[in-house]
PDB file of N, CA and C in Angstrom:
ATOM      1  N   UNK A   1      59.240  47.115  74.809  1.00  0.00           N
ATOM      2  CA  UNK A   1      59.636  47.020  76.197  1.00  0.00           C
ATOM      3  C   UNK A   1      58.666  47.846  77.049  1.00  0.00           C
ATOM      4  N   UNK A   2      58.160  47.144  78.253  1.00  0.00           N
ATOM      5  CA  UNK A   2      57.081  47.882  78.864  1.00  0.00           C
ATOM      6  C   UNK A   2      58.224  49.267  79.615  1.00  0.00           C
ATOM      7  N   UNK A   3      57.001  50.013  79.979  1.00  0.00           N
ATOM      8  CA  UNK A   3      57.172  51.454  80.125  1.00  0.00           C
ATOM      9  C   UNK A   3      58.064  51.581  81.873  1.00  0.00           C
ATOM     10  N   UNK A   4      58.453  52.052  82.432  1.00  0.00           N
ATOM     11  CA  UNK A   4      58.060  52.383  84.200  1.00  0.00           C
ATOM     12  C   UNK A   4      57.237  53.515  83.971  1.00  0.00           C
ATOM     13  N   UNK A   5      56.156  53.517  85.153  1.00  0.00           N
ATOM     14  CA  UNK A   5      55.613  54.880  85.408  1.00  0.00           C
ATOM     15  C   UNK A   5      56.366  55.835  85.057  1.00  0.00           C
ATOM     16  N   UNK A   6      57.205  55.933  85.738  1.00  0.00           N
ATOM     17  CA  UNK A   6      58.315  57.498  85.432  1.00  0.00           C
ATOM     18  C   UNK A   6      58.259  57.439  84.293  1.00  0.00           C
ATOM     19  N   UNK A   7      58.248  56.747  83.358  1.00  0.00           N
ATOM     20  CA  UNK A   7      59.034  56.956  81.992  1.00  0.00           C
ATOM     21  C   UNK A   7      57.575  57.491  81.251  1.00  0.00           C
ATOM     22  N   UNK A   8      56.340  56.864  81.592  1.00  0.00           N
ATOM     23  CA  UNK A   8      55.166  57.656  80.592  1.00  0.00           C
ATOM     24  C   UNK A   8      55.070  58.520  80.244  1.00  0.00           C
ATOM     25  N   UNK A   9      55.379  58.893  81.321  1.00  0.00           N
ATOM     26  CA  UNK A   9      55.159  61.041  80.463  1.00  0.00           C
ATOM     27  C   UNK A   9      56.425  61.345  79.428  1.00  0.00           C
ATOM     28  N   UNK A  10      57.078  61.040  79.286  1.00  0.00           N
ATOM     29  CA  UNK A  10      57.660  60.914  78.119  1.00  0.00           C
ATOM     30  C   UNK A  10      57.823  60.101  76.957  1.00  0.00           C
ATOM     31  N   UNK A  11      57.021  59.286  77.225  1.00  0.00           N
ATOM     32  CA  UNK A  11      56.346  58.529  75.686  1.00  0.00           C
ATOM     33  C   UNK A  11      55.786  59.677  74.577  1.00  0.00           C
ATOM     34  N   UNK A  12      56.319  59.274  73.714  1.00  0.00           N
ATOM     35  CA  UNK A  12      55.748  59.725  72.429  1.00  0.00           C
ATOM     36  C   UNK A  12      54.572  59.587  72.335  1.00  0.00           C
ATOM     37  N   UNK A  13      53.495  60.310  71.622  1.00  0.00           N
ATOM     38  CA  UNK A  13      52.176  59.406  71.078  1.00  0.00           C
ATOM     39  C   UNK A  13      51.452  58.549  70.880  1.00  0.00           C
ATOM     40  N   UNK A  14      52.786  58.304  70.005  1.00  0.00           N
ATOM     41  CA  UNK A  14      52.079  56.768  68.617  1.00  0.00           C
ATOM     42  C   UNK A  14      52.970  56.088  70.137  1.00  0.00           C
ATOM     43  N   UNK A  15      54.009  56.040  70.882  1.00  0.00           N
ATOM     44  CA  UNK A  15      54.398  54.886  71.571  1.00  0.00           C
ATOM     45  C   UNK A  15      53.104  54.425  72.443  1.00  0.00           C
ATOM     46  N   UNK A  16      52.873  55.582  73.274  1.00  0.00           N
ATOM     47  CA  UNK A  16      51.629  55.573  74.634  1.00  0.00           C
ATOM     48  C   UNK A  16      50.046  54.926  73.835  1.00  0.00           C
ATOM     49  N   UNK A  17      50.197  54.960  72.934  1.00  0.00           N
ATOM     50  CA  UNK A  17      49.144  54.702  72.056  1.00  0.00           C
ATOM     51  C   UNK A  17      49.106  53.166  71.881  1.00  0.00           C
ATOM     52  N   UNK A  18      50.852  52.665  70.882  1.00  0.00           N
ATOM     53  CA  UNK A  18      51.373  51.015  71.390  1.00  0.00           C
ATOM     54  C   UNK A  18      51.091  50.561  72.634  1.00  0.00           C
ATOM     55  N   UNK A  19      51.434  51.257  73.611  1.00  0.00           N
ATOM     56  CA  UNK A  19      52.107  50.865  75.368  1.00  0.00           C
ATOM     57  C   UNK A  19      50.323  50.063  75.565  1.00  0.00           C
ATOM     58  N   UNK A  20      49.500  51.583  75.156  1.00  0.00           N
ATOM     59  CA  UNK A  20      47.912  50.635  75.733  1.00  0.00           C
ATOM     60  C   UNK A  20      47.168  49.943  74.920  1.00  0.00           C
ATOM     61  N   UNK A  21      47.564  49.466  73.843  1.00  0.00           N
ATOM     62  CA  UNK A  21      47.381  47.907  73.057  1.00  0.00           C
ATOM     63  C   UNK A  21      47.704  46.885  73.706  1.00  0.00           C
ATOM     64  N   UNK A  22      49.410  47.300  73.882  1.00  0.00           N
ATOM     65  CA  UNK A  22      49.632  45.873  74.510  1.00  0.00           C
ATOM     66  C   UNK A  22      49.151  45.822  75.910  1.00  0.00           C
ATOM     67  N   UNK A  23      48.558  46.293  76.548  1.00  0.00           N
ATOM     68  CA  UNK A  23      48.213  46.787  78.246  1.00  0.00           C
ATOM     69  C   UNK A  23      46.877  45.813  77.910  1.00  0.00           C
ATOM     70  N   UNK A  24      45.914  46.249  77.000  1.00  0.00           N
ATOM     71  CA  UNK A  24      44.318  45.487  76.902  1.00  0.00           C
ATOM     72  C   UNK A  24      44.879  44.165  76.350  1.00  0.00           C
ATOM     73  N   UNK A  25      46.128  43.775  75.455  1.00  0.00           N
ATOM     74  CA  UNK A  25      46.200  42.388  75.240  1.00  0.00           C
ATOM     75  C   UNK A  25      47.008  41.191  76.315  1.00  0.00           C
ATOM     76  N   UNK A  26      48.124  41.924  77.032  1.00  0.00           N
ATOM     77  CA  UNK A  26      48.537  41.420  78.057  1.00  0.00           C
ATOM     78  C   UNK A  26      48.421  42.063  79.337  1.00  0.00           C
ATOM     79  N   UNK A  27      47.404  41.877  79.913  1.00  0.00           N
ATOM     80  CA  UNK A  27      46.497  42.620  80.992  1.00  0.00           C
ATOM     81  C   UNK A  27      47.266  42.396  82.406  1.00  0.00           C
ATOM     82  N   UNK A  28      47.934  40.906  82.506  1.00  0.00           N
ATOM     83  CA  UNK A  28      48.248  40.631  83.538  1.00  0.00           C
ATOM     84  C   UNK A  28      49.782  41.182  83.989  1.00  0.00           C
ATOM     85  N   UNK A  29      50.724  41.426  82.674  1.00  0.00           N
ATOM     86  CA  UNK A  29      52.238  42.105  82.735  1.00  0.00           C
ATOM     87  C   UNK A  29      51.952  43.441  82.815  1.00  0.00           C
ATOM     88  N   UNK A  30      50.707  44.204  82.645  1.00  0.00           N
ATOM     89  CA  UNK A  30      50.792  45.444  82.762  1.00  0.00           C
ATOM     90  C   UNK A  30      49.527  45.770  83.532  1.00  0.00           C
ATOM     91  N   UNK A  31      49.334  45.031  84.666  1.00  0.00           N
ATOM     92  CA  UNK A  31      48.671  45.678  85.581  1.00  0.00           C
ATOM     93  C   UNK A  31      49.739  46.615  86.689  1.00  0.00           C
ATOM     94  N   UNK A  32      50.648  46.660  86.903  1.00  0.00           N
ATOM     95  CA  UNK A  32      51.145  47.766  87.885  1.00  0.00           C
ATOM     96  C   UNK A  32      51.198  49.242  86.897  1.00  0.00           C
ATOM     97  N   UNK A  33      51.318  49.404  85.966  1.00  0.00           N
ATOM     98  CA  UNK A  33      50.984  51.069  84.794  1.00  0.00           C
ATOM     99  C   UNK A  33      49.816  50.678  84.435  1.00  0.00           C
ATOM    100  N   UNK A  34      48.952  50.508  84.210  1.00  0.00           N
ATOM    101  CA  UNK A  34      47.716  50.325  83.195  1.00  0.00           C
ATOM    102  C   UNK A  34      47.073  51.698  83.437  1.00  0.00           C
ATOM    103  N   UNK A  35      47.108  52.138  85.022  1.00  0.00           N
ATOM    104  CA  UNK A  35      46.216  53.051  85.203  1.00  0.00           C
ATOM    105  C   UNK A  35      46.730  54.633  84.767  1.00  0.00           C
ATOM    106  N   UNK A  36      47.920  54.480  84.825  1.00  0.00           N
ATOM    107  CA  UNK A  36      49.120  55.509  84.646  1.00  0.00           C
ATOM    108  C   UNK A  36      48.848  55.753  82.942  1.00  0.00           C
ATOM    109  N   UNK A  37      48.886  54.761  82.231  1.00  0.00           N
ATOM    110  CA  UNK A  37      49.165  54.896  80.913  1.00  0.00           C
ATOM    111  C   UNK A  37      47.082  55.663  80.727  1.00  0.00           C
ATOM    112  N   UNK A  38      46.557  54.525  80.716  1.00  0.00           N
ATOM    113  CA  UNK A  38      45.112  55.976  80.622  1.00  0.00           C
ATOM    114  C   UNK A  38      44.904  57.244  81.508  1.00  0.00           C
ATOM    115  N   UNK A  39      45.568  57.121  82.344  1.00  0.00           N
ATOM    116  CA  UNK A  39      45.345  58.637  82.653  1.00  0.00           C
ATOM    117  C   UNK A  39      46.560  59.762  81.921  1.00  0.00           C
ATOM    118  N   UNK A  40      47.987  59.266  81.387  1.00  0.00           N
ATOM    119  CA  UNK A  40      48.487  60.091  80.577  1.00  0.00           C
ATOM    120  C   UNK A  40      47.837  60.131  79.402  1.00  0.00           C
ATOM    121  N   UNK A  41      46.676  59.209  79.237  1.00  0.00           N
ATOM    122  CA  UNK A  41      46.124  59.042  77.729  1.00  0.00           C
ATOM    123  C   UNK A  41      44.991  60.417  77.754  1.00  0.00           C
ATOM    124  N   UNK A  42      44.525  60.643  78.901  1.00  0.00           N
ATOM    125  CA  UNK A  42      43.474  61.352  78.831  1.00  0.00           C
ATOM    126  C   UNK A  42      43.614  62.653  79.010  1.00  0.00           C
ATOM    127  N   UNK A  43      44.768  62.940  79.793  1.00  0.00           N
ATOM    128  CA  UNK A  43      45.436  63.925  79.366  1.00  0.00           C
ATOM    129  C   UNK A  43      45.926  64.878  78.196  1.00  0.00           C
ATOM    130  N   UNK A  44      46.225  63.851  77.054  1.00  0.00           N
ATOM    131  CA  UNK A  44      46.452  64.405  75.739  1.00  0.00           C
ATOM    132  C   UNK A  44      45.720  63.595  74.663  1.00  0.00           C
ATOM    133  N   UNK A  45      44.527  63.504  75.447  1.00  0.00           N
ATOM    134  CA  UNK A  45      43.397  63.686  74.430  1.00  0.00           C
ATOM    135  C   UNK A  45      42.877  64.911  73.778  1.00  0.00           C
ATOM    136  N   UNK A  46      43.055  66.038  72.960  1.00  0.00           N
ATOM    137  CA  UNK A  46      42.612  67.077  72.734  1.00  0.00           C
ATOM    138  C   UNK A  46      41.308  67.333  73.681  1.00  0.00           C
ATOM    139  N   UNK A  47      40.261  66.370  74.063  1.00  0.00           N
ATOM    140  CA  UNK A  47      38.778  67.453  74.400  1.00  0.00           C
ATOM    141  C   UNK A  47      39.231  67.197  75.900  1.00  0.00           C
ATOM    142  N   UNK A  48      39.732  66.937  76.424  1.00  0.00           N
ATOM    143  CA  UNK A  48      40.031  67.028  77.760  1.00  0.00           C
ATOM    144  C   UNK A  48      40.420  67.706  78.401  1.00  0.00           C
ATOM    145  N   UNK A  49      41.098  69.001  77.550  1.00  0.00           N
ATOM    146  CA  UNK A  49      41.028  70.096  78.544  1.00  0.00           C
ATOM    147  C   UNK A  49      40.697  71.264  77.201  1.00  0.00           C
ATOM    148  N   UNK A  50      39.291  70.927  76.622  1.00  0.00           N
ATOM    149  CA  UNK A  50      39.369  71.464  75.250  1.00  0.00           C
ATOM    150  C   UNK A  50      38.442  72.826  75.655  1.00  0.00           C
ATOM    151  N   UNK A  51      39.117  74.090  74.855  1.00  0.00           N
ATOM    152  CA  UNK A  51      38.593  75.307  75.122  1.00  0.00           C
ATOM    153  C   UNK A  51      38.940  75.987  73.689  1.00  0.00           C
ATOM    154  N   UNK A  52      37.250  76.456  72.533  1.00  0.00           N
ATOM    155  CA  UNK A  52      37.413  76.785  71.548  1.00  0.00           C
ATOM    156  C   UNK A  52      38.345  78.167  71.501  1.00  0.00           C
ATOM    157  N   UNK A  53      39.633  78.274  70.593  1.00  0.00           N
ATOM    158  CA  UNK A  53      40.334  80.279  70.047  1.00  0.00           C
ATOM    159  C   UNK A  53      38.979  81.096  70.471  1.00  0.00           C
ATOM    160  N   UNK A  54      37.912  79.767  69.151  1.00  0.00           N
ATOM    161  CA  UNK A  54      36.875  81.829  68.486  1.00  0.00           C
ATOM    162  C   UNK A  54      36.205  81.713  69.389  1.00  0.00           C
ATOM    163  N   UNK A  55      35.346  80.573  70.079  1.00  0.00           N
ATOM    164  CA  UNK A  55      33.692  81.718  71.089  1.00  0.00           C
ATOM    165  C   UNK A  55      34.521  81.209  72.593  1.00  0.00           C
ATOM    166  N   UNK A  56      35.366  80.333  72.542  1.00  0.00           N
ATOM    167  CA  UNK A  56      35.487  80.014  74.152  1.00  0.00           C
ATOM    168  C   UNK A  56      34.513  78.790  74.824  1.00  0.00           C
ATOM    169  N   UNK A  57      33.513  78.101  73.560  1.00  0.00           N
ATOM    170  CA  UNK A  57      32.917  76.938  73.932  1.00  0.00           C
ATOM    171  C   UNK A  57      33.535  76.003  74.810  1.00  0.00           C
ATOM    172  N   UNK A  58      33.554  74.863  76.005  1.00  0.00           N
ATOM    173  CA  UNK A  58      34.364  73.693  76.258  1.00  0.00           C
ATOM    174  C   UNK A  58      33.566  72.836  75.351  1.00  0.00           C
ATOM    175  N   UNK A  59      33.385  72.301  74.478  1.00  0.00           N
ATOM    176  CA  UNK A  59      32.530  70.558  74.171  1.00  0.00           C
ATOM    177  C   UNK A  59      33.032  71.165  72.536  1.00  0.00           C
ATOM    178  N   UNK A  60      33.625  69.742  72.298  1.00  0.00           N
ATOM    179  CA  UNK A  60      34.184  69.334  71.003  1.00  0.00           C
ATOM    180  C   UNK A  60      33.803  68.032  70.334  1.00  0.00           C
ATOM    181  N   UNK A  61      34.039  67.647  69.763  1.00  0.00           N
ATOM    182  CA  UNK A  61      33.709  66.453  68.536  1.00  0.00           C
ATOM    183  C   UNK A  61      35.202  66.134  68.131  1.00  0.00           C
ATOM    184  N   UNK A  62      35.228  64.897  68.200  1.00  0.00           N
ATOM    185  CA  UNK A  62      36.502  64.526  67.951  1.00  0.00           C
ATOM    186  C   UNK A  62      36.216  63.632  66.476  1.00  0.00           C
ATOM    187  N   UNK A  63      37.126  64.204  65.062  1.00  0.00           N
ATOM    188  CA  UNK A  63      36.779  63.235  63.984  1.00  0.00           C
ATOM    189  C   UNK A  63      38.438  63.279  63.557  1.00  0.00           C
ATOM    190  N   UNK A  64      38.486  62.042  62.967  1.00  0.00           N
ATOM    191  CA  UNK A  64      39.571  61.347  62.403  1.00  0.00           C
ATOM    192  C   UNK A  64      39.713  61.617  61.039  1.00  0.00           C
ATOM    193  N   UNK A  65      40.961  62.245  60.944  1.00  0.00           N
ATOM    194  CA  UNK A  65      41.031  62.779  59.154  1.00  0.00           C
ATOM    195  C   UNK A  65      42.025  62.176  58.736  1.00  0.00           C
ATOM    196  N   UNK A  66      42.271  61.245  57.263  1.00  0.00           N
ATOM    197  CA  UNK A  66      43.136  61.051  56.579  1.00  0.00           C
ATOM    198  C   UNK A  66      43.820  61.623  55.359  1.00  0.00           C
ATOM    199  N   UNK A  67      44.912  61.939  55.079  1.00  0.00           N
ATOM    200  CA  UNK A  67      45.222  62.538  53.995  1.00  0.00           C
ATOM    201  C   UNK A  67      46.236  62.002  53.089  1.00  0.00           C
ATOM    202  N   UNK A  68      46.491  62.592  51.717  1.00  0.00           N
ATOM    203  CA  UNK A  68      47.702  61.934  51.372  1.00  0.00           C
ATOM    204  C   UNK A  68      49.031  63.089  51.655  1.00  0.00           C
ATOM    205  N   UNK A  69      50.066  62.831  51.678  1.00  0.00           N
ATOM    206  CA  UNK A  69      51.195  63.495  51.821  1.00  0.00           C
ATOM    207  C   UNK A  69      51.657  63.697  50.792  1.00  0.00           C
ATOM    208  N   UNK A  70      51.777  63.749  49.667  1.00  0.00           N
ATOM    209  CA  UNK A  70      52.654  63.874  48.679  1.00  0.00           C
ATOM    210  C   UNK A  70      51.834  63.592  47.340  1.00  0.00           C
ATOM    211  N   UNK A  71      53.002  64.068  45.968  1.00  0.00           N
ATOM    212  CA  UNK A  71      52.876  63.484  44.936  1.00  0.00           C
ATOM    213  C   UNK A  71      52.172  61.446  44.568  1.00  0.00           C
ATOM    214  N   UNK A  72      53.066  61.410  45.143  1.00  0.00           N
ATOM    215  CA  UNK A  72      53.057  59.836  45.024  1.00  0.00           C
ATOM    216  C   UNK A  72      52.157  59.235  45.462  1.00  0.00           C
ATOM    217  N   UNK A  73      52.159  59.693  47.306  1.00  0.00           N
ATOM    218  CA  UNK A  73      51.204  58.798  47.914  1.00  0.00           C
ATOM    219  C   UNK A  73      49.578  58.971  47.388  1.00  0.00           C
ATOM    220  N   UNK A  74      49.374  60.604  46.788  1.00  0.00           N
ATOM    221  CA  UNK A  74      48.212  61.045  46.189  1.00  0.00           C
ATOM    222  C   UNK A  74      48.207  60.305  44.938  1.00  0.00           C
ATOM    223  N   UNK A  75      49.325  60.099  43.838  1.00  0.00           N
ATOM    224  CA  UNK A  75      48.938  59.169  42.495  1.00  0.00           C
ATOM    225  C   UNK A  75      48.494  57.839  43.250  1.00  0.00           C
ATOM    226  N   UNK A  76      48.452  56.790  44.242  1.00  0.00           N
ATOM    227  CA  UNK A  76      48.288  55.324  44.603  1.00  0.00           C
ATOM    228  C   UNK A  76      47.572  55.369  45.443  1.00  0.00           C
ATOM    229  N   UNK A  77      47.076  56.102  45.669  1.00  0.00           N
ATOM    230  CA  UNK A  77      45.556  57.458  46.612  1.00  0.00           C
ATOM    231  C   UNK A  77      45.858  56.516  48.438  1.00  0.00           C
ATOM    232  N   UNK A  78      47.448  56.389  48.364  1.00  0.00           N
ATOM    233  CA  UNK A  78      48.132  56.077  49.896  1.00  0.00           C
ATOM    234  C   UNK A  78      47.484  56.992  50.763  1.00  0.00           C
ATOM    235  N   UNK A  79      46.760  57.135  52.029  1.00  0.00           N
ATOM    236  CA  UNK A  79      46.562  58.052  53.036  1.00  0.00           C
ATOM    237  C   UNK A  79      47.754  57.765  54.000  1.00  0.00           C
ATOM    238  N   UNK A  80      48.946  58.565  53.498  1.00  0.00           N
ATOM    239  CA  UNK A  80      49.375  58.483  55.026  1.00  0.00           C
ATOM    240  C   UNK A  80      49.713  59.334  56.216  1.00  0.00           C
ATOM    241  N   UNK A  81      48.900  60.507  55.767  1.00  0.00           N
ATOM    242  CA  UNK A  81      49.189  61.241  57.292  1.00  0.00           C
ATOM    243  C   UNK A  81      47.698  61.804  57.812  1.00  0.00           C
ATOM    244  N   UNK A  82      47.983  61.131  58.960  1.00  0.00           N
ATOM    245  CA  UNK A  82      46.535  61.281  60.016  1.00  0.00           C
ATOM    246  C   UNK A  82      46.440  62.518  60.856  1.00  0.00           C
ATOM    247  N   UNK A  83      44.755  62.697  60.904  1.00  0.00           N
ATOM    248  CA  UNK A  83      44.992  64.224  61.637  1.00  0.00           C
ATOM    249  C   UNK A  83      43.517  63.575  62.576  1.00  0.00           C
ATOM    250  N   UNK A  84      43.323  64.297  64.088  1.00  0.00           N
ATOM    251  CA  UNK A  84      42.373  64.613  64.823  1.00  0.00           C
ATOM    252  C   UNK A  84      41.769  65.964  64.885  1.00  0.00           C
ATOM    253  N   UNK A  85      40.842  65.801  63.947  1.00  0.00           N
ATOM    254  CA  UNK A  85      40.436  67.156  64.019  1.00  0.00           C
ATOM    255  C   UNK A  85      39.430  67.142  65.153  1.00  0.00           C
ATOM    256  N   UNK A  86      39.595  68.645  65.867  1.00  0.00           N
ATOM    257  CA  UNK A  86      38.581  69.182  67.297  1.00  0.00           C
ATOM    258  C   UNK A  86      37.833  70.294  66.501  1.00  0.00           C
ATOM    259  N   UNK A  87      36.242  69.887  66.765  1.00  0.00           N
ATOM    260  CA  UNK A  87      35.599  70.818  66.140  1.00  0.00           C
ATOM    261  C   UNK A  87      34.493  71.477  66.716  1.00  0.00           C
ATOM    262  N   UNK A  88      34.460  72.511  67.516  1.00  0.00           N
ATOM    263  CA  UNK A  88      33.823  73.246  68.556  1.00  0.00           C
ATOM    264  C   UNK A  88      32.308  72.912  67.897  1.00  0.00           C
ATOM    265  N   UNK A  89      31.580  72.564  69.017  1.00  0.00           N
ATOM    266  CA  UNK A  89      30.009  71.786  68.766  1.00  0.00           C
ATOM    267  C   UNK A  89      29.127  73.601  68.416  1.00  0.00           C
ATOM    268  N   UNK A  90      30.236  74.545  69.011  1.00  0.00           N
ATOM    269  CA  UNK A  90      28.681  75.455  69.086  1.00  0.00           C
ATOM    270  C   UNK A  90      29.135  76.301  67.656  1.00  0.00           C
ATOM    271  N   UNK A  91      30.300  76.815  67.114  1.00  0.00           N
ATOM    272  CA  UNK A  91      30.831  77.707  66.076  1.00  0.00           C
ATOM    273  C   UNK A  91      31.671  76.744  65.523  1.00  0.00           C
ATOM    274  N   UNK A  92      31.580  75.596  64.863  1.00  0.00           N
ATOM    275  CA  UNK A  92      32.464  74.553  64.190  1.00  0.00           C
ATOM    276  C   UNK A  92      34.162  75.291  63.870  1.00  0.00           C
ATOM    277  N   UNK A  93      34.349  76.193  64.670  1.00  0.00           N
ATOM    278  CA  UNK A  93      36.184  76.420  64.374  1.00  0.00           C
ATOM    279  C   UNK A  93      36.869  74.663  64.794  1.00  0.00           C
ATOM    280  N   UNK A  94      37.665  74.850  63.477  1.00  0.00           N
ATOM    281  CA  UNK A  94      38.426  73.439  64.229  1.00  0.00           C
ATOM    282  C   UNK A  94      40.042  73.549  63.851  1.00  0.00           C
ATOM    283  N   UNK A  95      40.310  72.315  65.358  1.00  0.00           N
ATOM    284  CA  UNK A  95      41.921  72.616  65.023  1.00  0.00           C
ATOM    285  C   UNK A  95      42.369  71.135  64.995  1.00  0.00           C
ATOM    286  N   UNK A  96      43.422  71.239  64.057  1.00  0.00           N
ATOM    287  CA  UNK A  96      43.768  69.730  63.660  1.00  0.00           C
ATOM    288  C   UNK A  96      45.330  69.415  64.841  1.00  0.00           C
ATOM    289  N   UNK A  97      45.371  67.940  64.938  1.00  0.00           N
ATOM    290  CA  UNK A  97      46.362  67.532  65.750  1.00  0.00           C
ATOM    291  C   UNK A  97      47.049  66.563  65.045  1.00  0.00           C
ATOM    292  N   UNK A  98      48.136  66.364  63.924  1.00  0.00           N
ATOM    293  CA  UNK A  98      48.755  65.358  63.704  1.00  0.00           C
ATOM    294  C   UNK A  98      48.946  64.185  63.995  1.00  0.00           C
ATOM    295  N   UNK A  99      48.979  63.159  63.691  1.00  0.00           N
ATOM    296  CA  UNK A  99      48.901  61.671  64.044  1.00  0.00           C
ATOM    297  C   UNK A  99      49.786  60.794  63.065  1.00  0.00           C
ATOM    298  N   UNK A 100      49.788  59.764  63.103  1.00  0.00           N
ATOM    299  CA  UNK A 100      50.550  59.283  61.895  1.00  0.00           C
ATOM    300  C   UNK A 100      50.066  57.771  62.247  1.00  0.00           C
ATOM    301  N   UNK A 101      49.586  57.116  60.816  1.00  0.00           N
ATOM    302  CA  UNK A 101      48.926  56.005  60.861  1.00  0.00           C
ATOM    303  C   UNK A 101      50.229  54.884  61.180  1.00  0.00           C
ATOM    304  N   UNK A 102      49.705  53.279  61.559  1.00  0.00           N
ATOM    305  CA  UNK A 102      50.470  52.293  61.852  1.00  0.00           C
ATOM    306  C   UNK A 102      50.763  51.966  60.049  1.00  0.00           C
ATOM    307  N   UNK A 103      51.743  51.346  60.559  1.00  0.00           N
ATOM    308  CA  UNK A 103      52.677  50.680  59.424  1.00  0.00           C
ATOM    309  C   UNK A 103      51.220  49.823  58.679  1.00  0.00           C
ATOM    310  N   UNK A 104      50.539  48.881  59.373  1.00  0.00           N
ATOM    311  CA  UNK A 104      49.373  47.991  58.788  1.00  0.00           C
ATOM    312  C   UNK A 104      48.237  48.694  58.482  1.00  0.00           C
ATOM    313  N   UNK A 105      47.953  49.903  58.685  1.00  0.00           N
ATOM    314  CA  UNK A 105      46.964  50.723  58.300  1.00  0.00           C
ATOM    315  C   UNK A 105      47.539  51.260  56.761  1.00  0.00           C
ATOM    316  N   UNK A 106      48.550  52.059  56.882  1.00  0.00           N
ATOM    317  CA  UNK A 106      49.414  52.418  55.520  1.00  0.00           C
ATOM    318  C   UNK A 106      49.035  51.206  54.040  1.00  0.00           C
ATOM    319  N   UNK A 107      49.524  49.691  55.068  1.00  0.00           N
ATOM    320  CA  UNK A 107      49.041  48.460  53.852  1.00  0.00           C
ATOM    321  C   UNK A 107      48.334  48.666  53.349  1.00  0.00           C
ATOM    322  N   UNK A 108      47.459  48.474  54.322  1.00  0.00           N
ATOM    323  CA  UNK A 108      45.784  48.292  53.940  1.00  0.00           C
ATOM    324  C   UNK A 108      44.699  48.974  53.033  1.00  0.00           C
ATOM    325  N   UNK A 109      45.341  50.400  53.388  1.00  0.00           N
ATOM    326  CA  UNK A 109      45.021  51.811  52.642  1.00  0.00           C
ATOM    327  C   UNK A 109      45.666  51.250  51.146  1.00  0.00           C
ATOM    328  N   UNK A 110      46.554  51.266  50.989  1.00  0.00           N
ATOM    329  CA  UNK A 110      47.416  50.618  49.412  1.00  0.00           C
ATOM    330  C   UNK A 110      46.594  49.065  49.193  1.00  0.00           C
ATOM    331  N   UNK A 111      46.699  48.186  49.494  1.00  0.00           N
ATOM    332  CA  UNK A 111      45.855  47.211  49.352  1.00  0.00           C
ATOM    333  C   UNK A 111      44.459  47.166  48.930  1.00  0.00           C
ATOM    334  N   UNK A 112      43.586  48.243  49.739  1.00  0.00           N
ATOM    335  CA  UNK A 112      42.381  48.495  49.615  1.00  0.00           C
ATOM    336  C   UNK A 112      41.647  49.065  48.577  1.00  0.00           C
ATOM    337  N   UNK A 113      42.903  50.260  48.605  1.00  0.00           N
ATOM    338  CA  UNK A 113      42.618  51.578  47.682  1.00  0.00           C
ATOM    339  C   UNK A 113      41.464  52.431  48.477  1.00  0.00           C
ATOM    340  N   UNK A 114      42.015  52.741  49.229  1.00  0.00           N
ATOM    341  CA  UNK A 114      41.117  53.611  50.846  1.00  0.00           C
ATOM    342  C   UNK A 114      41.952  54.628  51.164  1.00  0.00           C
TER     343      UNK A 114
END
């Protein structure tokens, strides 16, 4: 169900993340938020208002980490919990941000063996 403005800022993640899939695939039902939903997007993008603990650098590197969670998902080498790691360009301190992959990524990873 599309969003109202008001309601974005309280989207979850992984929802605001859905909301602007379907925004680039049905362009024309979600032109009155489109602009709303990327600018809450850019907002909680980690490097967007990114400032390193150790030297105080602003400029980060944004890389995508997969892991397994468990016993299990590690025996069927499942990745299913996603991280954004921010990794300061000048003293590589980095801090990870939780994510959690789509249901068809999870497959695929098991399917693949990825």
């Amino acid at each position: 169900m599309k969003p109202t403005i008001e309601q974005i800022p309280t989207l979850s993640y992984e929802e605001l993340v859905e909301q602007l899939r379907l925004s680039r695939i049905n362009g024309a039902d979600y032109r009155d938020i489109s602009r709303a939903l990327n600018a809450e997007m850019r907002l909680r993008t980690p490097s967007s208002q990114y400032r390193c603990f150790k030297c105080g650098h602003t400029a980060c590197e944004l890389i995508q980490v997969r892991t397994s969670g468990g016993f299990l998902s590690a025996a069927f080498n499942l990745q299913n919990q996603r991280f954004t790691a921010a990794v300061c360009v000048r003293c590589k301190f980095t801090e990870f941000y939780h994510g959690k992959p789509s249901g068809f990524q999870q497959v695929a990873d098991f399917l693949i063996g990825g």
